[in-house]
N, C-alpha and C. Protein backbone atom coordinates (compact mmCIF):
# COMPACT_ATOMS: atom_id res chain seq x y z
N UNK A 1 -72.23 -96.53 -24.51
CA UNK A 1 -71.25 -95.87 -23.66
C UNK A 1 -71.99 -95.00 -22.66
N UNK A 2 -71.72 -95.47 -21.53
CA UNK A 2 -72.31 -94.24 -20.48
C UNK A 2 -71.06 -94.02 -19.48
N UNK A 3 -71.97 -92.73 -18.57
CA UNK A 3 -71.50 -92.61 -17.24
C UNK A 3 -71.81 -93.09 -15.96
N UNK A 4 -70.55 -93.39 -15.17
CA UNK A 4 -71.50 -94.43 -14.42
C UNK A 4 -71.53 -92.66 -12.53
N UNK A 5 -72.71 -92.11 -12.71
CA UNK A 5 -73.07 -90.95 -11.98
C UNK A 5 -73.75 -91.39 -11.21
N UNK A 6 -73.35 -90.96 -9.72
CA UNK A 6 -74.50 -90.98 -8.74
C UNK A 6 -75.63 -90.25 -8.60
N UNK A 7 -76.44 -89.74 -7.60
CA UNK A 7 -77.55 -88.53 -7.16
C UNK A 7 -76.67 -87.42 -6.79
N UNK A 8 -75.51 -87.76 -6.60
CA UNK A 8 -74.92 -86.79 -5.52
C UNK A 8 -73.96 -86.13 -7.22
N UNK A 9 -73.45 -86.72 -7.38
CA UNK A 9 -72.87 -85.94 -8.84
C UNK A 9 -73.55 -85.23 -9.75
N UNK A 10 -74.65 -85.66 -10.06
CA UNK A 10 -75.92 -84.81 -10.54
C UNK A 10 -76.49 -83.85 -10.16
N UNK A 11 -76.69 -83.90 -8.94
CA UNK A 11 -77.28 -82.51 -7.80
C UNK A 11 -75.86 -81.81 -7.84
N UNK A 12 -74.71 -82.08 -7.76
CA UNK A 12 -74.07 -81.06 -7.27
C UNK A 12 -73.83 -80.46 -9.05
N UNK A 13 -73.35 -81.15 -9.74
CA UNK A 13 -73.55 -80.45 -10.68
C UNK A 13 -74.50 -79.24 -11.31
N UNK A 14 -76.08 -80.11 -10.69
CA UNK A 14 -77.33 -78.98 -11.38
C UNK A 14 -76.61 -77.49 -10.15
N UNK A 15 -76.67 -77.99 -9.08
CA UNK A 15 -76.04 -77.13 -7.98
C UNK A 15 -75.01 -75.92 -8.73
N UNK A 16 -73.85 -76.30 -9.21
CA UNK A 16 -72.86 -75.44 -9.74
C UNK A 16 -73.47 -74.75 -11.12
N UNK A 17 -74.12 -75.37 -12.05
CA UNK A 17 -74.84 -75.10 -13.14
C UNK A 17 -76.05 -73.52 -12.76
N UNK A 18 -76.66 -73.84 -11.69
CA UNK A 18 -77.43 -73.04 -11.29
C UNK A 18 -76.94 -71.89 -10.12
N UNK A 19 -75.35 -71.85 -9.82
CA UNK A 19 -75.24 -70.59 -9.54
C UNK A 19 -74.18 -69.98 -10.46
N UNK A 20 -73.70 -70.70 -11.05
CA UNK A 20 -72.79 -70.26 -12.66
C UNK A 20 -74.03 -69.05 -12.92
N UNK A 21 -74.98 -69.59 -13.63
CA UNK A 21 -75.98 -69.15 -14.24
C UNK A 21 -76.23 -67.78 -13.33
N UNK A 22 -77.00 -67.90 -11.92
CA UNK A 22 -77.50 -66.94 -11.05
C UNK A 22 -76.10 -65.67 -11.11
N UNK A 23 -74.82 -66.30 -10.99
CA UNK A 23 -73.31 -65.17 -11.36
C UNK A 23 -73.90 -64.09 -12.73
N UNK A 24 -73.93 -65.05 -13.92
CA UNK A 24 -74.30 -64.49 -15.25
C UNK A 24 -75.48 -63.60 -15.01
N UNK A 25 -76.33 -63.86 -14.01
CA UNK A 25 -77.76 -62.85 -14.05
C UNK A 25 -77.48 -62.04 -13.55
N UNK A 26 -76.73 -62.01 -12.43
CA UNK A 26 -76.32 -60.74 -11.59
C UNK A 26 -75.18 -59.48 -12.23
N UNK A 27 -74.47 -60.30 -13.36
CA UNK A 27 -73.89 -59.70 -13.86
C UNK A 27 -74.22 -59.28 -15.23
N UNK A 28 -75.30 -59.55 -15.42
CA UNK A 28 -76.04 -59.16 -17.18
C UNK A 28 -75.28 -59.22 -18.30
N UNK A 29 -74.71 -61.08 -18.04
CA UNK A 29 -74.12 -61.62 -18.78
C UNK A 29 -74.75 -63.18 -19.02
N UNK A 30 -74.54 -63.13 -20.08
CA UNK A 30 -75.24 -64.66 -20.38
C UNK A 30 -74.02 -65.50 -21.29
N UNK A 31 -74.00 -66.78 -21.80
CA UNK A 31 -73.30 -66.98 -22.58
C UNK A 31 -73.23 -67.05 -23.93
N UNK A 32 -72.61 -67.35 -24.72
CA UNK A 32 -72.47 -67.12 -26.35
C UNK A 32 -73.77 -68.60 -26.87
N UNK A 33 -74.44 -68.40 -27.85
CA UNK A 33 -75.50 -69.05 -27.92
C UNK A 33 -74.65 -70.70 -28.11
N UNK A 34 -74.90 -71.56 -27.37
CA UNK A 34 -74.75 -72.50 -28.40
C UNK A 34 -73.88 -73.28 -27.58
N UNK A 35 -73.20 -72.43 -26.05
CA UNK A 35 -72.26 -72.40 -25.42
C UNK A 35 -72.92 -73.16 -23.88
N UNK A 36 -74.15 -73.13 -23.80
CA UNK A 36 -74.78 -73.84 -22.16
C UNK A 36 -74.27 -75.35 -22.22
N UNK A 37 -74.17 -75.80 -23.06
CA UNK A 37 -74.41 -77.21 -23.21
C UNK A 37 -73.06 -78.00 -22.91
N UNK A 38 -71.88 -76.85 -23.11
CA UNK A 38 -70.65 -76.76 -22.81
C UNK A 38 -70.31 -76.58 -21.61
N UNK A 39 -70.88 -75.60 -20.81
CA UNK A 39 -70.42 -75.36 -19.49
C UNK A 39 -71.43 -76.05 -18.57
N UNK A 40 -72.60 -76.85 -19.16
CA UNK A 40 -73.36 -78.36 -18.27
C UNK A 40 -73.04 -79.01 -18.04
N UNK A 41 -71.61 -79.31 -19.46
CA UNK A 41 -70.35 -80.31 -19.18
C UNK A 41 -69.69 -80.25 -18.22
N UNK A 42 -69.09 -79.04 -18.34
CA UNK A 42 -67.71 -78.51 -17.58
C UNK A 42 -68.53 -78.90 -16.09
N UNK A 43 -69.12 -78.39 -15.68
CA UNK A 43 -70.18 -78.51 -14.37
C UNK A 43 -70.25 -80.71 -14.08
N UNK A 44 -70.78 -80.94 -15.05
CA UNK A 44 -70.62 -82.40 -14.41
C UNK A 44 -69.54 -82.81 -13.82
N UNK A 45 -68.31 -82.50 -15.20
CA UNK A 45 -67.11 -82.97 -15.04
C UNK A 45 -66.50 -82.31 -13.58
N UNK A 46 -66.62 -81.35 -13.31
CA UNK A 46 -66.25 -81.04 -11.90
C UNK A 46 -66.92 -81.19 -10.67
N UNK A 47 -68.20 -81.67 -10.86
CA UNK A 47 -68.97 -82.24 -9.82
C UNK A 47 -68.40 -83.82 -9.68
N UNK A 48 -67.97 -84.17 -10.63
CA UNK A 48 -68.00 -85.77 -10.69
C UNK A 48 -66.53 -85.65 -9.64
N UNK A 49 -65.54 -84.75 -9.94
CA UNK A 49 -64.41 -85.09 -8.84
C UNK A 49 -64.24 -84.68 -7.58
N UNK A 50 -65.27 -83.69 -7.56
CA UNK A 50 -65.83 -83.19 -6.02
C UNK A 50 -66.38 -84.46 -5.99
N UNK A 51 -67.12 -84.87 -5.74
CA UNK A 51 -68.20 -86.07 -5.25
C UNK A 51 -66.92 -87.32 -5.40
N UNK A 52 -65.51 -87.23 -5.75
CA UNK A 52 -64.95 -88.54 -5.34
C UNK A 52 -65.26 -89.68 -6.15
N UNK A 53 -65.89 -89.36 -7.82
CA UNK A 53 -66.22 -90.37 -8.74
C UNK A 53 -65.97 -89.66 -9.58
N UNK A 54 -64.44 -89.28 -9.83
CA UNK A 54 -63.71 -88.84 -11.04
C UNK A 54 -64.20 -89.58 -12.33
N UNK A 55 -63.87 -88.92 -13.60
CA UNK A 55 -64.50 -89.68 -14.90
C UNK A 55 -63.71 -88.91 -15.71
N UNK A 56 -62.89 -90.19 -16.62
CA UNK A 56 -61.81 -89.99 -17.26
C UNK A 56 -62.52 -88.93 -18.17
N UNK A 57 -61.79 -87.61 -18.87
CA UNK A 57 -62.01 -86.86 -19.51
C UNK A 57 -62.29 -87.28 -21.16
N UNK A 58 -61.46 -88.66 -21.68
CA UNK A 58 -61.72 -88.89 -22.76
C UNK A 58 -63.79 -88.80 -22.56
N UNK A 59 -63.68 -89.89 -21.62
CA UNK A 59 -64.77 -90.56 -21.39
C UNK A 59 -66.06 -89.84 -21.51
N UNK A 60 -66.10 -88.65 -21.02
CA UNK A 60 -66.90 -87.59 -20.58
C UNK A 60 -66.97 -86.71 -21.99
N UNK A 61 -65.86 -86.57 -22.68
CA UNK A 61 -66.15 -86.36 -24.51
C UNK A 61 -66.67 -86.71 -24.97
N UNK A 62 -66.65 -88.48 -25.18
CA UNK A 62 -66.84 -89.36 -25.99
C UNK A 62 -68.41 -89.43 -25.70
N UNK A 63 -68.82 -89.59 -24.68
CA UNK A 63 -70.28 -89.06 -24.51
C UNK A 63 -71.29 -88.30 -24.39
N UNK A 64 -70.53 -87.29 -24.50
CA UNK A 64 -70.98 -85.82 -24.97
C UNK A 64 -71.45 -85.45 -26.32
N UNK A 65 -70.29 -86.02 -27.28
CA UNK A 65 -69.95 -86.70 -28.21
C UNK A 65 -71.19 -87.16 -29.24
N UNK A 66 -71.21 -88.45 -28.22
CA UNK A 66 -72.24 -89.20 -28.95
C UNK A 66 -73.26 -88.75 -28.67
N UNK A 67 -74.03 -88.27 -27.90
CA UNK A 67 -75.70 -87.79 -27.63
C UNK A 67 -75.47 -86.40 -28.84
N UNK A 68 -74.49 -85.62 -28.90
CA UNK A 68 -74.84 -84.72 -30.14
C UNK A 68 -74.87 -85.17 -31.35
N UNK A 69 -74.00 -86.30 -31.69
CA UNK A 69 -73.56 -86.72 -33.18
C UNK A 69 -74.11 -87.95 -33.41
N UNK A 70 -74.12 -89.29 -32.18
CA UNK A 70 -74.48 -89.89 -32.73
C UNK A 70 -73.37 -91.30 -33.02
N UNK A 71 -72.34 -90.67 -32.58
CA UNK A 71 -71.44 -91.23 -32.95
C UNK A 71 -70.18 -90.88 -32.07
N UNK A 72 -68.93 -91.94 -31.79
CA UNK A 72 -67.74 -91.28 -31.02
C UNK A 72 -66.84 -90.58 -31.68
N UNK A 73 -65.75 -89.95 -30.76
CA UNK A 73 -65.22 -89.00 -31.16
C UNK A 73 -63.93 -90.10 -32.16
N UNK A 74 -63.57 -89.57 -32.97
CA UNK A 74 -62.54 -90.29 -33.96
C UNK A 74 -61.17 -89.50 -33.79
N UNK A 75 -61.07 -88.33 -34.48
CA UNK A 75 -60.49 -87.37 -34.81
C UNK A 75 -59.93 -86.95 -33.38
N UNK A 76 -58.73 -87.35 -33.52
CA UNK A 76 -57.78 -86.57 -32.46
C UNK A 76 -57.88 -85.38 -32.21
N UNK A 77 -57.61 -84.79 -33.65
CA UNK A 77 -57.35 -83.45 -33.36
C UNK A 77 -58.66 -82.58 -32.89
N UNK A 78 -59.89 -83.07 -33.42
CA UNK A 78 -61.61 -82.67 -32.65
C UNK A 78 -61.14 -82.69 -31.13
N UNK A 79 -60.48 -84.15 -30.91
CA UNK A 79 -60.72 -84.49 -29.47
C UNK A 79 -60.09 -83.58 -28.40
N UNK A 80 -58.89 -83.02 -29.06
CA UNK A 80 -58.01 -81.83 -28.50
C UNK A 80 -58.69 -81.00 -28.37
N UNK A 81 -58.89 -80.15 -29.37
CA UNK A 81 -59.87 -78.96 -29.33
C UNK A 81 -61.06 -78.91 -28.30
N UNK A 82 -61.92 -80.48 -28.29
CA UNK A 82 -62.44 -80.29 -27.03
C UNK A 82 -62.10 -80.61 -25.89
N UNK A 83 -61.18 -81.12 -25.36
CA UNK A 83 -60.36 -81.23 -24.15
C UNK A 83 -60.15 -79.87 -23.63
N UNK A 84 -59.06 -79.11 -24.71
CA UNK A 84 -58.85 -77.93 -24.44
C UNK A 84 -60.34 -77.10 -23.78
N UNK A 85 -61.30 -77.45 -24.72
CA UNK A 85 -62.43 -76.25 -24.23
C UNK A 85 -62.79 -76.47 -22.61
N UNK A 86 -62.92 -77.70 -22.73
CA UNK A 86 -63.60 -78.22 -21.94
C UNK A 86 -62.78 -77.83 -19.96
N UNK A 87 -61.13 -77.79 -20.50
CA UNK A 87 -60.60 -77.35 -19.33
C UNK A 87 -60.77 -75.70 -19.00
N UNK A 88 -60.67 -75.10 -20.15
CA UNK A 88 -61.48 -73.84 -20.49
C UNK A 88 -62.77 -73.61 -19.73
N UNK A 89 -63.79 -74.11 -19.61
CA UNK A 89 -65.23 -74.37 -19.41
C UNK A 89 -64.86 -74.87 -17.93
N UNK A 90 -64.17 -75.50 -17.22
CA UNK A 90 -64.00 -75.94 -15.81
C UNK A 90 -63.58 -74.37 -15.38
N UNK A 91 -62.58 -74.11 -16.03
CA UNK A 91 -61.90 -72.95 -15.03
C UNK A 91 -63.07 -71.89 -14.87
N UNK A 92 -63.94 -71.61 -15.82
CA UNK A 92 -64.67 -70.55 -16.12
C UNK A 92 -65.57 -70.91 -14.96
N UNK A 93 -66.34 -72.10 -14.87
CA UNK A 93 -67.04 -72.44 -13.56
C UNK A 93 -66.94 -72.20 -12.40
N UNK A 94 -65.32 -72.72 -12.29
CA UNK A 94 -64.88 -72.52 -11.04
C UNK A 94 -64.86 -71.03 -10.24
N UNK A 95 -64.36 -69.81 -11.39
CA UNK A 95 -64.22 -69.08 -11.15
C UNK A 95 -65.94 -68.17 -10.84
N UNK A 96 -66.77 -68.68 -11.76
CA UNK A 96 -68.20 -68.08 -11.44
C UNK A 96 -69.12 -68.18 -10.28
N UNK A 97 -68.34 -69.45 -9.53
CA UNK A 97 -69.08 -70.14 -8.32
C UNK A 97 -67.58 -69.50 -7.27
N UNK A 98 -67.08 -68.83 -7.70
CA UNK A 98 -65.94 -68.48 -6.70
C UNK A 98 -64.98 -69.36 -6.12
N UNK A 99 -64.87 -70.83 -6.54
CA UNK A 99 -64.30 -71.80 -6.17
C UNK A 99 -65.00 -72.23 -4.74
N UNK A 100 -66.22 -72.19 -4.96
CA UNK A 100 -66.76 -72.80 -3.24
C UNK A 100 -67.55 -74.08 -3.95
N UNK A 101 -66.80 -74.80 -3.62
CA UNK A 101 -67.55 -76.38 -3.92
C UNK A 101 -68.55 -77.51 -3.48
N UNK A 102 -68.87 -76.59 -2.16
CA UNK A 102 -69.63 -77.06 -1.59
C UNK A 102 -71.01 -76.81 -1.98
N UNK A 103 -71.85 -78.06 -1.76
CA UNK A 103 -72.82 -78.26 -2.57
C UNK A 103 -73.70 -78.99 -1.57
N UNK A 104 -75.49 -78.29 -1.46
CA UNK A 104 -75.90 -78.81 -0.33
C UNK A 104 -76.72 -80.62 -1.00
N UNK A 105 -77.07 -81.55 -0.17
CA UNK A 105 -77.15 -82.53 -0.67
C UNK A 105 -78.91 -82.67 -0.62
N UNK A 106 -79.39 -81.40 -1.93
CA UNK A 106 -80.79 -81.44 -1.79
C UNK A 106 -81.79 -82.58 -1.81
N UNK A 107 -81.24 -83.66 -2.45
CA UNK A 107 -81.64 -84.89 -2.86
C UNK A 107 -82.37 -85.68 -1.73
N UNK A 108 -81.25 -85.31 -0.26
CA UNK A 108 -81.49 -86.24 0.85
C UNK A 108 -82.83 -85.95 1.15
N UNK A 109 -83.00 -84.38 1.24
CA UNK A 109 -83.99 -83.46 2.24
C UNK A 109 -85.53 -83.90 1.35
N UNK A 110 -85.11 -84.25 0.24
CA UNK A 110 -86.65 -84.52 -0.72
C UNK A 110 -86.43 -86.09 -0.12
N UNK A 111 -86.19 -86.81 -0.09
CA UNK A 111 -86.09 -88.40 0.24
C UNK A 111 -86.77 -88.32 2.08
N UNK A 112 -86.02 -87.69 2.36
CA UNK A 112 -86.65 -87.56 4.01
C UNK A 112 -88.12 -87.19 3.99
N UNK A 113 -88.51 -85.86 3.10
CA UNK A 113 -89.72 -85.60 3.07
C UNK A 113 -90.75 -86.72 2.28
N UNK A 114 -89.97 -87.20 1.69
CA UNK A 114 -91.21 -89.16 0.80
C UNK A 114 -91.96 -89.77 2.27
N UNK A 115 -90.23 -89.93 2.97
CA UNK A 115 -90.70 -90.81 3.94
C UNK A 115 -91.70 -90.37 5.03
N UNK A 116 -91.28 -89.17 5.67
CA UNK A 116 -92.05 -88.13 6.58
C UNK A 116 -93.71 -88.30 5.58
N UNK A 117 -93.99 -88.54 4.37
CA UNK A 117 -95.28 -88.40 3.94
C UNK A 117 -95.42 -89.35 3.74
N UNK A 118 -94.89 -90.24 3.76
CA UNK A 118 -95.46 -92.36 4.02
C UNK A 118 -95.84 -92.58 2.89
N UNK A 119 -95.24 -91.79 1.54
CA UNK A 119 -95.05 -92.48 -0.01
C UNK A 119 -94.61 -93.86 -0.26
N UNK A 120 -95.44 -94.38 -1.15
CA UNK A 120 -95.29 -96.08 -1.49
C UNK A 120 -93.46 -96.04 -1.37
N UNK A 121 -92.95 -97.36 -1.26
CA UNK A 121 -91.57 -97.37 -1.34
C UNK A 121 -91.32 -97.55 -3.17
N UNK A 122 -92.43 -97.63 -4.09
CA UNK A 122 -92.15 -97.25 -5.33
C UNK A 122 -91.73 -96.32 -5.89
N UNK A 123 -92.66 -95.42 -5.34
CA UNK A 123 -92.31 -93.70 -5.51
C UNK A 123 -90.87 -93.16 -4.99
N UNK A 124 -90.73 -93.51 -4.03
CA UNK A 124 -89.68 -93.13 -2.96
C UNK A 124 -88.34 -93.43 -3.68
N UNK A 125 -88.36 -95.16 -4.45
CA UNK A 125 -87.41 -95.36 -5.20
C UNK A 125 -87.02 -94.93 -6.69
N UNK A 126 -88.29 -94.85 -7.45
CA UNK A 126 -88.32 -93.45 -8.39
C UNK A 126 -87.86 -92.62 -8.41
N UNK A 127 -88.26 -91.87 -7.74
CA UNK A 127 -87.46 -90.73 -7.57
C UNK A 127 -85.77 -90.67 -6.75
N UNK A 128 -85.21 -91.56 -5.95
CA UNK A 128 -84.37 -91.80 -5.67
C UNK A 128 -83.05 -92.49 -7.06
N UNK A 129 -83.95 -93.05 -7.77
CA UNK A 129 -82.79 -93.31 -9.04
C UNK A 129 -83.00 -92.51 -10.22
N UNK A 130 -83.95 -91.12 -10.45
CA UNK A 130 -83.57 -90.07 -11.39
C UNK A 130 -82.64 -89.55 -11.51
């Protein structure tokens, strides 16, 4: 089971992930231990519908899911509980990044600079599908 994520859903995510975080420093707040891995989620999942490649919420559980356990989610009532968090964990984002969704598209500016340095088109594509 995967996600099917672009460059651009990924960057904007690390994007929102990393001023969530920079909010929490400025405010000499961090989160409850145990809790990042939750709001990395929340951060994809709302990058993925900014970027216009929505991803069904089961979907985005169920694989969350499995890279911790190992296994999919069964249990309804688990699955609630994390739905619930998980809309929990969006709002909290939203609100830490101030609701500005815009997200610069750092990805391009490193791809321009491959080419500007006349990197093999191996490299160039390497790093273009991380």
């Amino acid at each position: 089971l995967r996600l099917r994520l672009g460059q651009a859903v990924l960057g904007t995510a690390l994007t929102f992930f990393h001023r969530c975080r920079a909010q929490w420093w400025r405010a000499g707040e961090a989160p409850a231990p145990g809790r990042t891995r939750a709001l990395a989620l929340a951060c994809l999942f709302l990058a993925a519908k900014v970027e216009e490649n929505p991803q069904r919420m089961r979907d985005v559980l169920n694989v969350a899911f499995a890279i911790d356990h190992g296994r999919l989610l069964q249990d309804s009532h688990e699955y609630w509980q994390l739905k619930e968090q998980l809309v929990r964990d969006e709002q909290l984002v939203l609100r830490d990044i101030g609701f500005d969704l815009a997200a610069p598209r750092v990805h391009r500016a490193l791809l321009s600079c491959a080419h500007a340095l006349s990197l093999p088109p191996a490299v160039v594509q390497l790093a273009s599908d991380a």
